[in-house]
Structure formats: C-alpha cells, structure tokens
Protein backbone atom coordinates (compact mmCIF):
# COMPACT_ATOMS: atom_id res chain seq x y z
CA UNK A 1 0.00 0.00 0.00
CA UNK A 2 2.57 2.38 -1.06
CA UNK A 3 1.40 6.04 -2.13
CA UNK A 4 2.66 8.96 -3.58
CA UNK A 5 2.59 11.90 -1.12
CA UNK A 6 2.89 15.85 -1.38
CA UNK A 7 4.93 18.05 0.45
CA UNK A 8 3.21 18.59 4.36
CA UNK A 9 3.01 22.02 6.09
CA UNK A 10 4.30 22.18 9.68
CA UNK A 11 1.50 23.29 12.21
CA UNK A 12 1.76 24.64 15.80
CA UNK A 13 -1.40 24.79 17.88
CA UNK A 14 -2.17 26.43 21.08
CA UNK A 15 -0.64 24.26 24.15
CA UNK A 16 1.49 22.15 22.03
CA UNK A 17 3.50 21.38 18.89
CA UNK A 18 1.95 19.34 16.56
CA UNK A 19 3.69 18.89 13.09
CA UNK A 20 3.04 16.93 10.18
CA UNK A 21 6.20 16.26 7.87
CA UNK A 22 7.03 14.83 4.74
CA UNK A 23 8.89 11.93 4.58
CA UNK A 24 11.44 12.75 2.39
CA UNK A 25 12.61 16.04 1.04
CA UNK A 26 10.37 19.26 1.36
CA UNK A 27 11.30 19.91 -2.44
CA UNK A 28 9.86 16.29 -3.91
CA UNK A 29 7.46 13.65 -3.45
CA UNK A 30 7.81 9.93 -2.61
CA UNK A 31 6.42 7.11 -1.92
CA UNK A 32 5.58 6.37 2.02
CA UNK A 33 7.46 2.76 2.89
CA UNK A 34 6.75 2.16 6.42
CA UNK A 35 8.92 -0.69 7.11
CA UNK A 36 11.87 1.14 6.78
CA UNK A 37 11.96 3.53 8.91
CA UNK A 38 12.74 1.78 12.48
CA UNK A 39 9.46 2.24 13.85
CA UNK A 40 9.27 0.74 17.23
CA UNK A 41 5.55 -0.26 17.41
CA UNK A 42 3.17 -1.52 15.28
CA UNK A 43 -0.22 -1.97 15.76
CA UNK A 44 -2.45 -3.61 12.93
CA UNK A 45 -6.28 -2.57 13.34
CA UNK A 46 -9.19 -2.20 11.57
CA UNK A 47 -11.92 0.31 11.57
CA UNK A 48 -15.89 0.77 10.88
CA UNK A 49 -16.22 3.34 7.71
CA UNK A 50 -17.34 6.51 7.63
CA UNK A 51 -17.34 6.84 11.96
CA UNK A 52 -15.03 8.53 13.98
CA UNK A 53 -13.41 5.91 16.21
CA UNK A 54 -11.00 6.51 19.13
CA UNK A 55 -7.67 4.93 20.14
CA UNK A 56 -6.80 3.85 16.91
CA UNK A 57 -2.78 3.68 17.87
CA UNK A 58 -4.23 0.84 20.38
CA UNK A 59 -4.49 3.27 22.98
CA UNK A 60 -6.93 4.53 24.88
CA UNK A 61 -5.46 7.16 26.76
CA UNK A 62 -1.86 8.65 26.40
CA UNK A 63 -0.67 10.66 30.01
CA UNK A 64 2.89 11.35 29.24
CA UNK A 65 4.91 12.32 32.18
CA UNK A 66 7.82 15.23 33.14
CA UNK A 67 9.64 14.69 29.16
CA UNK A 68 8.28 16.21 26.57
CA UNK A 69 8.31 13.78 23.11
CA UNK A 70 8.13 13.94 19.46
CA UNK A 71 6.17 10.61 17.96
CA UNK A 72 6.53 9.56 14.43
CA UNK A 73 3.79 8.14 12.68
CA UNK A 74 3.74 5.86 9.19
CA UNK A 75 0.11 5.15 8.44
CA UNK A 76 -0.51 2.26 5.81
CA UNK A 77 -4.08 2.15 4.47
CA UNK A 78 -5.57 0.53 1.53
CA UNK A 79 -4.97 2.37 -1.76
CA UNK A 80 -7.61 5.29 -2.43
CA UNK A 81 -8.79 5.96 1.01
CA UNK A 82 -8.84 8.56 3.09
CA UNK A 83 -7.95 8.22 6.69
CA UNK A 84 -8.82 11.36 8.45
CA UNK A 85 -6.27 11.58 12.21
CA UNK A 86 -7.40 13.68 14.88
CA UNK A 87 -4.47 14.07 17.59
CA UNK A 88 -6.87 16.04 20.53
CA UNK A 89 -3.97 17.01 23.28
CA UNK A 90 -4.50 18.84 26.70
CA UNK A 91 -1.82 20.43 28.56
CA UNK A 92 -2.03 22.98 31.41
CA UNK A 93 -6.25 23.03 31.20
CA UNK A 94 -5.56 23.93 27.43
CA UNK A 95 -6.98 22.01 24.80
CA UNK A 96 -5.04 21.94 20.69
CA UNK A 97 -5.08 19.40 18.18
CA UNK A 98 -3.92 18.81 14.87
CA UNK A 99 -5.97 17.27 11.87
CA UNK A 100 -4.26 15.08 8.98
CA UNK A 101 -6.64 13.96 6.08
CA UNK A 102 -4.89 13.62 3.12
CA UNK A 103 -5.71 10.21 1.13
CA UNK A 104 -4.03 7.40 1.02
CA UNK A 105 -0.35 6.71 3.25
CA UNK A 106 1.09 9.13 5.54
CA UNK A 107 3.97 10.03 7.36
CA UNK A 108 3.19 12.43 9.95
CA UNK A 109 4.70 14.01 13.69
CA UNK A 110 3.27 15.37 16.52
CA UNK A 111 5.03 16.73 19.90
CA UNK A 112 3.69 17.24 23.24
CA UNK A 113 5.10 18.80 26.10
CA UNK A 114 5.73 17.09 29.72
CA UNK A 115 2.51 15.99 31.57
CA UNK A 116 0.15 16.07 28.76
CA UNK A 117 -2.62 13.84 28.23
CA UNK A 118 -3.87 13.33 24.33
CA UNK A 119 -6.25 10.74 22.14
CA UNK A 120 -5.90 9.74 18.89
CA UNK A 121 -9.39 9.78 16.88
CA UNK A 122 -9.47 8.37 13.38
CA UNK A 123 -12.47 8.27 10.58
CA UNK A 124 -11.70 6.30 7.62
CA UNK A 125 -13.74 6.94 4.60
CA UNK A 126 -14.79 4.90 1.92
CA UNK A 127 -17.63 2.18 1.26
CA UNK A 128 -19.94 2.28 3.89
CA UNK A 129 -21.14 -0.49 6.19
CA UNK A 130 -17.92 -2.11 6.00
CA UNK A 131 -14.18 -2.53 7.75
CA UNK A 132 -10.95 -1.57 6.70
CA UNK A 133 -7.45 -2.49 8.01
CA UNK A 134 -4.86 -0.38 8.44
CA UNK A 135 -1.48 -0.53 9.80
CA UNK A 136 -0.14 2.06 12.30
CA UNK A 137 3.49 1.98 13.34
CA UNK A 138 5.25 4.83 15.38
CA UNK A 139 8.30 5.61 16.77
CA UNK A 140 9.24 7.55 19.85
CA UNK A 141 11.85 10.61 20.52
CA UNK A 142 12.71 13.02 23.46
CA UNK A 143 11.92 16.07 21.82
C-alpha cells in the first residue's frame, strides 16, 4: 500500500506542537514505505467506515509524564482511502489538536510537552457499512 505523497506544512497549535512532515525532502514527493523507517511499534487494526473511532494507535489514553516527546507516525491504508487523524492534546487546562486527512499513506509528527494527556481519533472513509485495516506503526523521541 505504497502512495505517492505531497509536500506537508508544519502546524503549531495552542498548548502544544503538533507537526506533520514529509517523509522525504520538502522539495519532492515519494512514496511512504513504512517498514523502513525503524518504527518501534506496530499496531495492525481495523476500523468501521465513515465513523469517527477513538484509540486507533491501540491506545486509549496517552498521560505522558515530566519529558516532553516527538512521535513519528507511518500510516498504511488501503490504496484510495482517506484516513482522516485527529491528535486532541491537553496540557495545562488547554486544549489543541492537529488534523491530517490527506488520502491514502502518511507520514506524519506530533510533539507534546511534559505531563500532557492526548487521544488519537481516526475516521476512515470509503464504502460504507464495512471494515478496513490499516497498519499504524510509530516511533518515539525526546523532543
């Protein structure tokens, strides 16, 4: 399920840094290959279509503690869908997220700072009344 992917923006939000990145140079696209890139942790799912579901990284809830981290994300989907992540973090009573729902695979990052708590929402669209797998594997750094 390799894919073709433009250039990403970097975003910052109020009460943390969330970024999405390409994964490879700003200047070019390529194709997203997600087991090359060391990830860590994989977790293969699958979802309902067309419904926002939570925890799709296999986690319910995320409390990170006194380090603030960056998380790398390689998101493998079937070809011509659209999986729509929803990274909802709060930190210090503040609330920010960060929204990623371009088609097909992704590479994306998002940062938090020490002793936040976040949830990762996903909707995947395409046929409805039906399931589709997806792949999710993610890496960890101190930021």
């Amino acid at each position: 399920m390799k894919r073709t992917i433009p250039m990403l923006v970097a975003t910052g939000l109020l009460g943390a840094t969330l970024t999405a990145v390409s994964p490879a140079s700003a200047a070019t696209s390529s194709a997203v290959d997600c087991t090359k890139s060391g990830y860590t942790r994989v977790v293969n799912s699958y979802v309902p279509t067309n419904i926002e579901r939570p925890a799709i990284d296999g986690r319910s809830y995320n409390i990170g503690g006194p380090l603030a981290y960056t998380y790398e994300i390689c998101l493998d989907i079937p070809d011509n869908e659209r999986f729509t992540i929803e990274v909802r973090s709060w930190t210090n009573q503040q609330q920010s997220s960060f929204v990623d729902d371009r088609p097909g695979d992704k590479v994306f990052r998002y940062s938090i700072p020490p002793n936040s708590f976040w949830q990762i929402y996903g909707t995947l669209t395409g046929p409805g009344s039906t399931y589709i797998y997806y792949t999710w594997h993610e890496k960890q750094t101190q930021a």
